[in-house]
Structures are given as C-alpha cells and as structure tokens.
PDB file of N, CA and C in Angstrom:
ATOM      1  N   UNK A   1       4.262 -17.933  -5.122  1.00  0.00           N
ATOM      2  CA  UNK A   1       4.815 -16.649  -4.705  1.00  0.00           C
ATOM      3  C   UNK A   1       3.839 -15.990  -3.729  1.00  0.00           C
ATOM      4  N   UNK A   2       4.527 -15.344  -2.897  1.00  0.00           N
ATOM      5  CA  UNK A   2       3.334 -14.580  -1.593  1.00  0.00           C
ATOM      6  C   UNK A   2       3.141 -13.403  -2.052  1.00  0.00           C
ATOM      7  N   UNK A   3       1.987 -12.871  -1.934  1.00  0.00           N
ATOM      8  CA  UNK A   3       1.919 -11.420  -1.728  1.00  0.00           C
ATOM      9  C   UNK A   3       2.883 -10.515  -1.476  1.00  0.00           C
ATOM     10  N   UNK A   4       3.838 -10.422  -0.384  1.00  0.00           N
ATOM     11  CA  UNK A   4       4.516  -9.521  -0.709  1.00  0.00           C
ATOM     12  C   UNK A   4       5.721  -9.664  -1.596  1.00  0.00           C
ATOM     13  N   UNK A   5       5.961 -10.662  -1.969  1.00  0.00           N
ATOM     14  CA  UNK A   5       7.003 -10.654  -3.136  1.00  0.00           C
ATOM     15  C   UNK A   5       6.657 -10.614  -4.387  1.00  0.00           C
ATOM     16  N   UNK A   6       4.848 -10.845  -4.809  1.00  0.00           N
ATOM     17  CA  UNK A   6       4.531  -9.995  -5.662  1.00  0.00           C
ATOM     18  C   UNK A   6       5.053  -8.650  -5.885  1.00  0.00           C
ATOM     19  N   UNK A   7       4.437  -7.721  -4.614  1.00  0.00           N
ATOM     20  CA  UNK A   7       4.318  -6.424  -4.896  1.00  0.00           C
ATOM     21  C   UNK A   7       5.377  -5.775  -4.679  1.00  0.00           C
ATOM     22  N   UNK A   8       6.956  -6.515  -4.059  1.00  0.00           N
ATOM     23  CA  UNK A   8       7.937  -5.781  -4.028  1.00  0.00           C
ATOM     24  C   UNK A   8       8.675  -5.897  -5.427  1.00  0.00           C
ATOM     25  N   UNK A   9       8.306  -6.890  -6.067  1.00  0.00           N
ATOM     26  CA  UNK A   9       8.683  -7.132  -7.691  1.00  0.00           C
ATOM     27  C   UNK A   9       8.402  -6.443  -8.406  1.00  0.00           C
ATOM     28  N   UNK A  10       6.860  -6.251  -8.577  1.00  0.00           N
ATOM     29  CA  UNK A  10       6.438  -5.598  -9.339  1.00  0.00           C
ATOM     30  C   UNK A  10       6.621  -3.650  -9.165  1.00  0.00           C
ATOM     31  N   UNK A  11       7.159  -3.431  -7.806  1.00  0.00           N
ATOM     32  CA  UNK A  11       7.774  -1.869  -7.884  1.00  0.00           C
ATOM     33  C   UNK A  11       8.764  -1.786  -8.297  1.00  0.00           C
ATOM     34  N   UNK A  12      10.332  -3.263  -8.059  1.00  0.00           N
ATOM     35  CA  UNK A  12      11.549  -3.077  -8.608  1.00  0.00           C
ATOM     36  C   UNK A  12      11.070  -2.952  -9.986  1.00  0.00           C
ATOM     37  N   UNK A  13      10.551  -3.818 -11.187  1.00  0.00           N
ATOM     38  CA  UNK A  13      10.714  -3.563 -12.130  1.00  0.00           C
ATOM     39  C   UNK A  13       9.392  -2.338 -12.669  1.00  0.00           C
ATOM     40  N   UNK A  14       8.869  -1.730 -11.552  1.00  0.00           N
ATOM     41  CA  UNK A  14       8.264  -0.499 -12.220  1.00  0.00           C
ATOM     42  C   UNK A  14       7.234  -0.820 -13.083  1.00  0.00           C
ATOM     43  N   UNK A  15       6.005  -1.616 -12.565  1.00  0.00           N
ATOM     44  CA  UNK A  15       4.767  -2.355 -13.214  1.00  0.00           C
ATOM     45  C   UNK A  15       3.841  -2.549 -12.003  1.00  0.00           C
ATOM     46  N   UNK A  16       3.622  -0.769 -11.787  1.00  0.00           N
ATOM     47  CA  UNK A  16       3.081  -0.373 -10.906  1.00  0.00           C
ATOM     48  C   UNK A  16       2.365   1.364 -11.480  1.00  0.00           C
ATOM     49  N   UNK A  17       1.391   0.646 -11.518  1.00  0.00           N
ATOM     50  CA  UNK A  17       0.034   1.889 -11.845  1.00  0.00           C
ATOM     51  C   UNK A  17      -0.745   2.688 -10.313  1.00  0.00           C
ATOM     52  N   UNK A  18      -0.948   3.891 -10.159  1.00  0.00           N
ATOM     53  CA  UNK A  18      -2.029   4.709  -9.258  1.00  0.00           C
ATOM     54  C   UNK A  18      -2.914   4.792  -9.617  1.00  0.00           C
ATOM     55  N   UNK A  19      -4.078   4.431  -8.850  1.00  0.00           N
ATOM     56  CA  UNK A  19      -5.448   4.999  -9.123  1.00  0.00           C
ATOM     57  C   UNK A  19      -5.369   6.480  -8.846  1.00  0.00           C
ATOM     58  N   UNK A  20      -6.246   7.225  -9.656  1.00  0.00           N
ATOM     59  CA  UNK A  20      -6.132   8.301  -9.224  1.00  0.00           C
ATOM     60  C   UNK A  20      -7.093   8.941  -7.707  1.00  0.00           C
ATOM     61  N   UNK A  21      -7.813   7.731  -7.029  1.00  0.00           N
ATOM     62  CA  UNK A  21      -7.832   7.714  -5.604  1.00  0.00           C
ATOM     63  C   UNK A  21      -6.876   7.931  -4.651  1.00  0.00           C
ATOM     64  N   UNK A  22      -5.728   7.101  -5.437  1.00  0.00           N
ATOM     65  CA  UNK A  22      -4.714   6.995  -4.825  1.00  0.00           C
ATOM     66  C   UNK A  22      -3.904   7.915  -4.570  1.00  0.00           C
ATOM     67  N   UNK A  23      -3.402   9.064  -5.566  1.00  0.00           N
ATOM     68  CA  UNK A  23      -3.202  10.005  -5.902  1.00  0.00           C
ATOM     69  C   UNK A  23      -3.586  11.191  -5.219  1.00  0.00           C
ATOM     70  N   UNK A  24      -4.746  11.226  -5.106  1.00  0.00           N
ATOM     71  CA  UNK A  24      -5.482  12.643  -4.268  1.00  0.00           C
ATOM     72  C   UNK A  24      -5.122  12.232  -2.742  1.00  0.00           C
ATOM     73  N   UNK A  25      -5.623  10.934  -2.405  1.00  0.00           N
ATOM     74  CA  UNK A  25      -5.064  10.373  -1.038  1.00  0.00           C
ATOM     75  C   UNK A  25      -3.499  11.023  -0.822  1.00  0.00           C
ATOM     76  N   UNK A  26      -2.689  11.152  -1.404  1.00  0.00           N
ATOM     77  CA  UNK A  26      -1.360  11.207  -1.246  1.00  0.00           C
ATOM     78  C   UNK A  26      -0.923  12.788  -1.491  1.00  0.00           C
ATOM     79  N   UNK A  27      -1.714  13.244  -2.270  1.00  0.00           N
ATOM     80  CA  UNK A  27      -1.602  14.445  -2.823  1.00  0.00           C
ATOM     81  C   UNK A  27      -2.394  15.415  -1.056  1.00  0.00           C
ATOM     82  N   UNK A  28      -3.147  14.999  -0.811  1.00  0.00           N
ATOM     83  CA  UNK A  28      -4.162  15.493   0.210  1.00  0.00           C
ATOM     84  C   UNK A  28      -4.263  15.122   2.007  1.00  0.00           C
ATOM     85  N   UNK A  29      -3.273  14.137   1.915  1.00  0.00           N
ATOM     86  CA  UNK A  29      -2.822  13.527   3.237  1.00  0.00           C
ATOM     87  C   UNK A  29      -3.027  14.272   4.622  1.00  0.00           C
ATOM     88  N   UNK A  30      -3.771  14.340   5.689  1.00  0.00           N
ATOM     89  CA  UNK A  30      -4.028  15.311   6.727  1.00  0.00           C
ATOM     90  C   UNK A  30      -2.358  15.087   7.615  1.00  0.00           C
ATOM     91  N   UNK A  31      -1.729  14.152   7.195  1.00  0.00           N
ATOM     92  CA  UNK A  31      -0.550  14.010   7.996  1.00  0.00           C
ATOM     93  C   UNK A  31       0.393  14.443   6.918  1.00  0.00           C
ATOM     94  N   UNK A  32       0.859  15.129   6.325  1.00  0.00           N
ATOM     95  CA  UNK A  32       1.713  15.713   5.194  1.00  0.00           C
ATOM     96  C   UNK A  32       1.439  14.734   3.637  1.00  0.00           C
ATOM     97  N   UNK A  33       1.718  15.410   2.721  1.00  0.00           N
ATOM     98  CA  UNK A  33       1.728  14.937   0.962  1.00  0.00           C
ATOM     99  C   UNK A  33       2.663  13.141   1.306  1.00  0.00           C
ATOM    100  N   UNK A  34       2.375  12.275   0.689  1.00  0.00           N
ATOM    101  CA  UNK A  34       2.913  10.832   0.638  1.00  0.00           C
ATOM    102  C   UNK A  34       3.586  11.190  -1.061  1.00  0.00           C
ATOM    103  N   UNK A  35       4.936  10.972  -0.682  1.00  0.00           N
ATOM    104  CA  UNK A  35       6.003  10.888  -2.059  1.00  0.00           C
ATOM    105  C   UNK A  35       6.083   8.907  -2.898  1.00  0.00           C
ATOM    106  N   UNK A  36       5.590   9.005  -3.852  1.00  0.00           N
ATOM    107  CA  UNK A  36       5.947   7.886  -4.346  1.00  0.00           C
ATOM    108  C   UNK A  36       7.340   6.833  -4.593  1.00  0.00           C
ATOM    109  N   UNK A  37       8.314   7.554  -3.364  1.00  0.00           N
ATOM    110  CA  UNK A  37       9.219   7.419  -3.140  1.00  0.00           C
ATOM    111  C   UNK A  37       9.432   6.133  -1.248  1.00  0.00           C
ATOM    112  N   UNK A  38       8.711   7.599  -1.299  1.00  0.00           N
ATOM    113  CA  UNK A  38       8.148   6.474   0.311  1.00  0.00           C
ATOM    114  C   UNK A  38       6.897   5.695   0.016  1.00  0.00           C
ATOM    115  N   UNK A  39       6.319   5.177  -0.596  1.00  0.00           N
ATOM    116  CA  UNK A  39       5.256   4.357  -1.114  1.00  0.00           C
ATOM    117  C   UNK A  39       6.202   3.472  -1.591  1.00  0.00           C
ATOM    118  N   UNK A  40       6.891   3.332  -2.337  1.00  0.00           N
ATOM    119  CA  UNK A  40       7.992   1.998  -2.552  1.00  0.00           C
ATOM    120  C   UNK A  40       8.844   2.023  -1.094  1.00  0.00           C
ATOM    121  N   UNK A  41       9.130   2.412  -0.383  1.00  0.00           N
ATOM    122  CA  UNK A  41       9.931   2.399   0.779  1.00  0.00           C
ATOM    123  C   UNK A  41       8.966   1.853   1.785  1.00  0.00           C
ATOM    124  N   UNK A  42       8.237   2.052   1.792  1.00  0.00           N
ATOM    125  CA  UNK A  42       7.041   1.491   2.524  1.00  0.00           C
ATOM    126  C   UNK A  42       6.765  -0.047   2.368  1.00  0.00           C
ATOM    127  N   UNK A  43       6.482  -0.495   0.699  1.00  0.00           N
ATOM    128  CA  UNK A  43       6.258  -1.611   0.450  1.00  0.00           C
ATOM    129  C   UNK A  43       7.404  -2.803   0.732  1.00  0.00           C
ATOM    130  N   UNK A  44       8.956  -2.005   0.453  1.00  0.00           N
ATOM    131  CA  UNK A  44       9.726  -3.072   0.141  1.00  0.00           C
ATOM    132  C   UNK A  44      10.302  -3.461   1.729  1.00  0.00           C
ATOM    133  N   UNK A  45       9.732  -2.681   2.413  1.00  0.00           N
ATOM    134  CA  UNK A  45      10.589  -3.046   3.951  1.00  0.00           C
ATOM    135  C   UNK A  45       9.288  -3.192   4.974  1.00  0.00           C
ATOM    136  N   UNK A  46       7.906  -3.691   4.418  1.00  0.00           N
ATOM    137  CA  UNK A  46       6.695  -3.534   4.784  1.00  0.00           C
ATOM    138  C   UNK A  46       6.032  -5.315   4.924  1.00  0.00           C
ATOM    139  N   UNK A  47       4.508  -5.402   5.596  1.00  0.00           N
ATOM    140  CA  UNK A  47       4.209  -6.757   5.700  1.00  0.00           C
ATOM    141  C   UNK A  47       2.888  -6.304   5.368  1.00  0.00           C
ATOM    142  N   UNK A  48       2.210  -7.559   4.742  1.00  0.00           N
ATOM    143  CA  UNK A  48       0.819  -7.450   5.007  1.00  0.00           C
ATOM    144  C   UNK A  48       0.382  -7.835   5.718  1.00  0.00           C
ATOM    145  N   UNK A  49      -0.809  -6.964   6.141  1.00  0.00           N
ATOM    146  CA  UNK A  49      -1.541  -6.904   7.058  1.00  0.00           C
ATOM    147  C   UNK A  49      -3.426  -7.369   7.335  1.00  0.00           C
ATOM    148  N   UNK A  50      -3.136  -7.135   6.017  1.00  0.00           N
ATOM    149  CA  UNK A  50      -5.295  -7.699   6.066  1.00  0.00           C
ATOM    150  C   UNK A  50      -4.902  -8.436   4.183  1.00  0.00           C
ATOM    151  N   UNK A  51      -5.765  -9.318   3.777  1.00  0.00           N
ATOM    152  CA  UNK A  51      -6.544  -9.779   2.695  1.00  0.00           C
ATOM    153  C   UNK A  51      -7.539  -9.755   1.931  1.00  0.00           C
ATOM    154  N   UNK A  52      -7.726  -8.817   1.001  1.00  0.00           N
ATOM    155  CA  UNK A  52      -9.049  -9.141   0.318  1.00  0.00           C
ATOM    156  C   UNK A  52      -9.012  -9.687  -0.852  1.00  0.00           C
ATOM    157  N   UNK A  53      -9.370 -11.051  -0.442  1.00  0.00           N
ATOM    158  CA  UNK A  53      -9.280 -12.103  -1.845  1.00  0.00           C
ATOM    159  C   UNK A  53     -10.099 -12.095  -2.970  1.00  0.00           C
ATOM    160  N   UNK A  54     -11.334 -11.630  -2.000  1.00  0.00           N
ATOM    161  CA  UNK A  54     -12.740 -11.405  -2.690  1.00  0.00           C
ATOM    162  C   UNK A  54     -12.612 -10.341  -3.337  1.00  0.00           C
ATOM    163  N   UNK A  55     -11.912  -9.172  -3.322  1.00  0.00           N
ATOM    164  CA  UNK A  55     -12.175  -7.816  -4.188  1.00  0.00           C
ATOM    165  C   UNK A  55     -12.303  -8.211  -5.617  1.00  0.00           C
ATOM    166  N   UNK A  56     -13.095  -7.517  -6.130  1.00  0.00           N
ATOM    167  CA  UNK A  56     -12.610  -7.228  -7.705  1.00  0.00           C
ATOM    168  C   UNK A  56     -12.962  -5.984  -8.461  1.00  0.00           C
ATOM    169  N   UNK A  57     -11.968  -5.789  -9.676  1.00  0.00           N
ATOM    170  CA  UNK A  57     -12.260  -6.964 -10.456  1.00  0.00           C
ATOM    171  C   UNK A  57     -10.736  -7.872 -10.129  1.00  0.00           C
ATOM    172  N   UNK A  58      -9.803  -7.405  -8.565  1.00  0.00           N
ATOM    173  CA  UNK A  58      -8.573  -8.193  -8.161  1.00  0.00           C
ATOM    174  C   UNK A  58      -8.462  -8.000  -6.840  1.00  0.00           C
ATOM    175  N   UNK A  59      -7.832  -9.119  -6.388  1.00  0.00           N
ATOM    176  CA  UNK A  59      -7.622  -9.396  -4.697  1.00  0.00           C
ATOM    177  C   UNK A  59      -6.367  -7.982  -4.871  1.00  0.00           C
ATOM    178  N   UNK A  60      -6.866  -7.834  -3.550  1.00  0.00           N
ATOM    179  CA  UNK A  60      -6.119  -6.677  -3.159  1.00  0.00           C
ATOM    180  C   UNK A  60      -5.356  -6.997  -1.437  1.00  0.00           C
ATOM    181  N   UNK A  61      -4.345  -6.334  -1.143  1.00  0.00           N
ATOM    182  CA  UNK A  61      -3.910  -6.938   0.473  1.00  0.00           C
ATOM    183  C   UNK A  61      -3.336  -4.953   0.924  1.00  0.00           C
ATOM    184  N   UNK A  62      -3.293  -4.733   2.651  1.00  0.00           N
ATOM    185  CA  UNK A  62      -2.816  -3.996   2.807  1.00  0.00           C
ATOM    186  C   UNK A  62      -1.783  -4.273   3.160  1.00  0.00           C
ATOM    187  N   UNK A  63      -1.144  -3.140   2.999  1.00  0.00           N
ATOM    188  CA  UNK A  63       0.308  -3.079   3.596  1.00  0.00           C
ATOM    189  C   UNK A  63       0.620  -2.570   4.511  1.00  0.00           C
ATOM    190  N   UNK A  64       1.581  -2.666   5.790  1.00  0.00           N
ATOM    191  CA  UNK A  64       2.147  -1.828   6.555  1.00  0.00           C
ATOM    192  C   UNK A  64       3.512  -1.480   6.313  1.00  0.00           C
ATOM    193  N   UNK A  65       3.742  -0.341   6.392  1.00  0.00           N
ATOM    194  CA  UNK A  65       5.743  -0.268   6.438  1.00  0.00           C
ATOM    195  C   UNK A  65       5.911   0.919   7.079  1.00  0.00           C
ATOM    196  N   UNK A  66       6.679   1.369   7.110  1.00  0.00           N
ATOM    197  CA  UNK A  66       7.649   2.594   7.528  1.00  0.00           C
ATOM    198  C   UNK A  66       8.506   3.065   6.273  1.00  0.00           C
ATOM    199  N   UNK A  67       8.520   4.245   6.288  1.00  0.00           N
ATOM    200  CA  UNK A  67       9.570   5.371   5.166  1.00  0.00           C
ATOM    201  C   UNK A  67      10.747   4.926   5.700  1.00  0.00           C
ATOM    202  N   UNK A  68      11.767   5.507   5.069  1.00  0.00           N
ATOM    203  CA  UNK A  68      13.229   5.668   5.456  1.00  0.00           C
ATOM    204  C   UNK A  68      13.132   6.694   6.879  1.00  0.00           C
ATOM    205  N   UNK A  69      12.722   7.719   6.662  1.00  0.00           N
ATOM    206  CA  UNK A  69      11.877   8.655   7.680  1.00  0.00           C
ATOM    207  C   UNK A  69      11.279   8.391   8.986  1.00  0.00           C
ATOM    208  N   UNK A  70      10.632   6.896   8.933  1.00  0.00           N
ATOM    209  CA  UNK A  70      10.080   6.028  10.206  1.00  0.00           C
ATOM    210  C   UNK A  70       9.034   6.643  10.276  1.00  0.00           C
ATOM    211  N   UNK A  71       8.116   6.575   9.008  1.00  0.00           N
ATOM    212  CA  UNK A  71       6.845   7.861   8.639  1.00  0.00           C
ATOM    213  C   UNK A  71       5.908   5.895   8.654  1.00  0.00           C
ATOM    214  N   UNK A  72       4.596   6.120   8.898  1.00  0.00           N
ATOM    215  CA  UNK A  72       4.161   4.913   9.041  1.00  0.00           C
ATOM    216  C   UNK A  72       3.138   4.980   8.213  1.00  0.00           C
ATOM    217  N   UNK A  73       2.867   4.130   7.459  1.00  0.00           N
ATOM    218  CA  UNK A  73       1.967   4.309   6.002  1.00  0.00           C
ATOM    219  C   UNK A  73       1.222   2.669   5.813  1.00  0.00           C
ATOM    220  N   UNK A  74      -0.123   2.970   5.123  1.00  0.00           N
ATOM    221  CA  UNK A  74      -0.626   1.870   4.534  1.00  0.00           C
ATOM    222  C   UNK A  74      -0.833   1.691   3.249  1.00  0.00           C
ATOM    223  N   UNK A  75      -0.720   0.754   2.801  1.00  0.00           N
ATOM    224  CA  UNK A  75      -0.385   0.991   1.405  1.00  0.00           C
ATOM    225  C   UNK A  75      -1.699  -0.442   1.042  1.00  0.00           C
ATOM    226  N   UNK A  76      -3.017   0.028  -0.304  1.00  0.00           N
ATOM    227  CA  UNK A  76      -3.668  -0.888  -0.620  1.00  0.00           C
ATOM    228  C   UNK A  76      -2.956  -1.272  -2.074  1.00  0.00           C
ATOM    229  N   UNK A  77      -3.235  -2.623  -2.044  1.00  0.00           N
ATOM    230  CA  UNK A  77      -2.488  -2.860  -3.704  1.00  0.00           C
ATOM    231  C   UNK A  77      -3.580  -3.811  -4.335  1.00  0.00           C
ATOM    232  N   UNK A  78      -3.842  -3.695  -5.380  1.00  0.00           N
ATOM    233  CA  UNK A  78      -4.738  -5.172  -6.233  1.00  0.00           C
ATOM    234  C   UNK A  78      -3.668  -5.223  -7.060  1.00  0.00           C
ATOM    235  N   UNK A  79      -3.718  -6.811  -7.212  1.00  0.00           N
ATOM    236  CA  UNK A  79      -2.693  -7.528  -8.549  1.00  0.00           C
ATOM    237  C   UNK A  79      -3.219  -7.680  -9.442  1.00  0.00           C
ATOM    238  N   UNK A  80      -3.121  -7.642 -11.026  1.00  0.00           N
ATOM    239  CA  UNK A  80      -3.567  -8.001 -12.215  1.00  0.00           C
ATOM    240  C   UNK A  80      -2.887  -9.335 -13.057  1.00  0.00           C
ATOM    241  N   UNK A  81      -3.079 -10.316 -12.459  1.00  0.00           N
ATOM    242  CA  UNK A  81      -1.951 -11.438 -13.148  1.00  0.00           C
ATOM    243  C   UNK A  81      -2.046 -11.283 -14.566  1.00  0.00           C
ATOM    244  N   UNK A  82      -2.969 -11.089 -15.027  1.00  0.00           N
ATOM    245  CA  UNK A  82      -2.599 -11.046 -16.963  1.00  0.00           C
ATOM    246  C   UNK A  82      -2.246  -9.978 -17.103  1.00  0.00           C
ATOM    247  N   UNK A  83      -2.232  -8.739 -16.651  1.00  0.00           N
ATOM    248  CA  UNK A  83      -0.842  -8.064 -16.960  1.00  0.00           C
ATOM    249  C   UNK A  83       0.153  -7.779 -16.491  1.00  0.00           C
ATOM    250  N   UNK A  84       0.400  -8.276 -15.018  1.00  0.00           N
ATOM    251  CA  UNK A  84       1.009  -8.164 -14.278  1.00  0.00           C
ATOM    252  C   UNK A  84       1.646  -7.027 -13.982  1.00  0.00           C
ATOM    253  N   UNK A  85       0.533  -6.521 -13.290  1.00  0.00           N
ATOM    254  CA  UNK A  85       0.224  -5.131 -13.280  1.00  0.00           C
ATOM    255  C   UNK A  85      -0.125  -4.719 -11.542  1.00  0.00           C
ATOM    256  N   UNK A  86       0.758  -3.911 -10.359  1.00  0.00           N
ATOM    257  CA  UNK A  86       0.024  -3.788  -9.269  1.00  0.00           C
ATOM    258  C   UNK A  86      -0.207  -2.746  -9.400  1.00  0.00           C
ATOM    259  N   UNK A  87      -1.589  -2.205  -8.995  1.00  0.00           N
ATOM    260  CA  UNK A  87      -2.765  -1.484  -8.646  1.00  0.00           C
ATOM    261  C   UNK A  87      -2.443  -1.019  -7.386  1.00  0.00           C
ATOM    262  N   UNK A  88      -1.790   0.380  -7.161  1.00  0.00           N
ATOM    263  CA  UNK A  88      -1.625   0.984  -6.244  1.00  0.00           C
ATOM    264  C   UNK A  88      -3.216   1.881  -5.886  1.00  0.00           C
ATOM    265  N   UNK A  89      -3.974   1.081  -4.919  1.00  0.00           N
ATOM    266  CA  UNK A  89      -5.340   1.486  -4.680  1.00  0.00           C
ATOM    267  C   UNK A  89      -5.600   2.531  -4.117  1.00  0.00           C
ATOM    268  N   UNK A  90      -5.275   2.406  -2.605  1.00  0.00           N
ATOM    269  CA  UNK A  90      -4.581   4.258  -2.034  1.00  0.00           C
ATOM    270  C   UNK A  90      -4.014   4.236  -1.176  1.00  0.00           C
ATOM    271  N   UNK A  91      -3.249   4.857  -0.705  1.00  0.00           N
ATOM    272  CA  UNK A  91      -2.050   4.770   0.378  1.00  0.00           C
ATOM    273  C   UNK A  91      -2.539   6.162   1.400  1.00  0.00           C
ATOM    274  N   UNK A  92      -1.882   6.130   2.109  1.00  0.00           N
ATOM    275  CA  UNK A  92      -2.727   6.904   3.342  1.00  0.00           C
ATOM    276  C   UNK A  92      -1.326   6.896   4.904  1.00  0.00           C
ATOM    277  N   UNK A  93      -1.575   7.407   5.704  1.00  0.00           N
ATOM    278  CA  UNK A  93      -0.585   8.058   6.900  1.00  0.00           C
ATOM    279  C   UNK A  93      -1.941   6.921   8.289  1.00  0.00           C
ATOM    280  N   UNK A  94      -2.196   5.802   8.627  1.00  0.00           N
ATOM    281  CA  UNK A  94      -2.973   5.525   9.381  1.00  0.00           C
ATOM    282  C   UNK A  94      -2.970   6.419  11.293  1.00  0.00           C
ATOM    283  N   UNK A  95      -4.786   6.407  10.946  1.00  0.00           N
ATOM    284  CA  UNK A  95      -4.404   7.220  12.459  1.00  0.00           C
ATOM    285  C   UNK A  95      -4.625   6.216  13.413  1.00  0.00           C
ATOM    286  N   UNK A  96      -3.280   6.965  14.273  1.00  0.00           N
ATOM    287  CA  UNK A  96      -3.370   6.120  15.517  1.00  0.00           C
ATOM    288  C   UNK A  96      -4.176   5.993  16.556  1.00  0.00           C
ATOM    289  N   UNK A  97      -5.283   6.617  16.699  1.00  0.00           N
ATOM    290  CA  UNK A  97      -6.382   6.269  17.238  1.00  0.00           C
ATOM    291  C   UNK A  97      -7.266   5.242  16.524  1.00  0.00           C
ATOM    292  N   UNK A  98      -7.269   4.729  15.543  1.00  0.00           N
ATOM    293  CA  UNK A  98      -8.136   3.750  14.749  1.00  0.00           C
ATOM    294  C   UNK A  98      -6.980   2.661  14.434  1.00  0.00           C
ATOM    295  N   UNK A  99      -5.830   2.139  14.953  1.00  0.00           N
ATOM    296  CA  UNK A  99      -4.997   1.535  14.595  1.00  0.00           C
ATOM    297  C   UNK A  99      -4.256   1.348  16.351  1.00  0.00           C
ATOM    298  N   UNK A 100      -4.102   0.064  16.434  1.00  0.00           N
ATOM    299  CA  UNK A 100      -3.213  -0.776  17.780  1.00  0.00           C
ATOM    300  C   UNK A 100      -1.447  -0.842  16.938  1.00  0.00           C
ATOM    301  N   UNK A 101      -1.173   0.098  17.092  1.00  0.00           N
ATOM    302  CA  UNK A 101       0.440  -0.431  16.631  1.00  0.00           C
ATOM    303  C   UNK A 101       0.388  -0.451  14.790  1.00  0.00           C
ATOM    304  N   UNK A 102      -0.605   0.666  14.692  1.00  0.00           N
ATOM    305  CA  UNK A 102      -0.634   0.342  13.051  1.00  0.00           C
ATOM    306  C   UNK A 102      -0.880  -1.099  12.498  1.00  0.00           C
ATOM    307  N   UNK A 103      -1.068  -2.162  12.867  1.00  0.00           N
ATOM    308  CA  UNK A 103      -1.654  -3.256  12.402  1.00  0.00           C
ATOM    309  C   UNK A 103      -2.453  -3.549  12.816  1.00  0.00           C
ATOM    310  N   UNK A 104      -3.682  -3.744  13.966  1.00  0.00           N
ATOM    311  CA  UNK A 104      -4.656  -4.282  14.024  1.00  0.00           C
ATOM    312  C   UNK A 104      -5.806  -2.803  13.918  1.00  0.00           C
ATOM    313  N   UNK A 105      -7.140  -2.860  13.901  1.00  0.00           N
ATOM    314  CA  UNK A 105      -8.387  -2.331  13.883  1.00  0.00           C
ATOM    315  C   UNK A 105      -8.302  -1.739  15.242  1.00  0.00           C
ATOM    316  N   UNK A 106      -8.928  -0.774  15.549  1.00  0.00           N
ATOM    317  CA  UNK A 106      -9.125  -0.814  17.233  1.00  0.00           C
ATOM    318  C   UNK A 106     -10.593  -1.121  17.718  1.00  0.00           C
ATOM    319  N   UNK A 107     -11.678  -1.249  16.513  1.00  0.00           N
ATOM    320  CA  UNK A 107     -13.020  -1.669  16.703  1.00  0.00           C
ATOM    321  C   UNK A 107     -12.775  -3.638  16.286  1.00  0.00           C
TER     322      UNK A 107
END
C-alpha cells in the first residue's frame, strides 16, 4: 500500500489523531484558522510531496492538496502500523515565497 492510500484510509475510517502542534498550527494560521474539515479535503484529493522515512518514533510524508475552497495546505502525517493510527503532525497554509508551485523548496 502507498502512502497516500494509507492516509486517505485512515481519515475515511476516522483513525486519525492531532498533535497538539498541530492544533495551535491550525488554530493560529497567519493565512486564516485551518478547519479539520479541509485537512481531510486536503489529504483525500492531495499527493505527497517529500518523505521522511527516517523520522521517529514513525516515518512521516508531506502532503500537498487544495480545500474544496482551492485554499492550498500542507499537511505532515506519521503512521503508526501497530495501531494504525495517522499522526496528524501539523498542517499549515505554505508560503508562497518559500514554495515553487507549493511543491518544491525554493532554497
């Protein structure tokens, strides 16, 4: 299974936890509040974009997507295979000065 059909699974059936990083990120957004509404809207119509295999104590990947809204968001996730559990790490509004088209780095 790929990465993103992990993490679009694991939002349909709702086995999906926030850090509370994640949370203030969303709660505190310099580009308006992020609804956990568009954080699944994001993921399920979204690609990844970078890999971190190495994280732990779980590989984590970003996400790119768009809201229903055409609001442009990144979304970090770590997987927990023994509980199968995704780790919504923090989600964020990327700025477009530090972002080529929202997917690449600009450094």
């Amino acid at each position: 299974m790929h990465w993103i059909e992990i993490v679009r699974r694991c939002f349909d059936v709702g086995s999906v936890a926030y850090t509370r990083h994640a949370r203030l990120e969303m709660k505190g957004e310099e580009f308006g509040h992020i609804l956990e509404k568009e954080v699944h809207e994001t993921v399920c119509g979204g690609e990844v974009i970078e890999e971190y295999l190495g994280d732990a104590p779980y590989p984590s990947v970003l996400i790119f997507g768009r809201t229903q809204r055409n609001r442009p968001l990144h979304v970090v996730c770590a997987y927990d295979q023994d509980e199968d559990l995704l780790i919504t790490v923090t989600v964020y509004h990327p700025d477009p000065a530090l972002w080529v088209d929202y997917r690449r780095r600009t450094h």
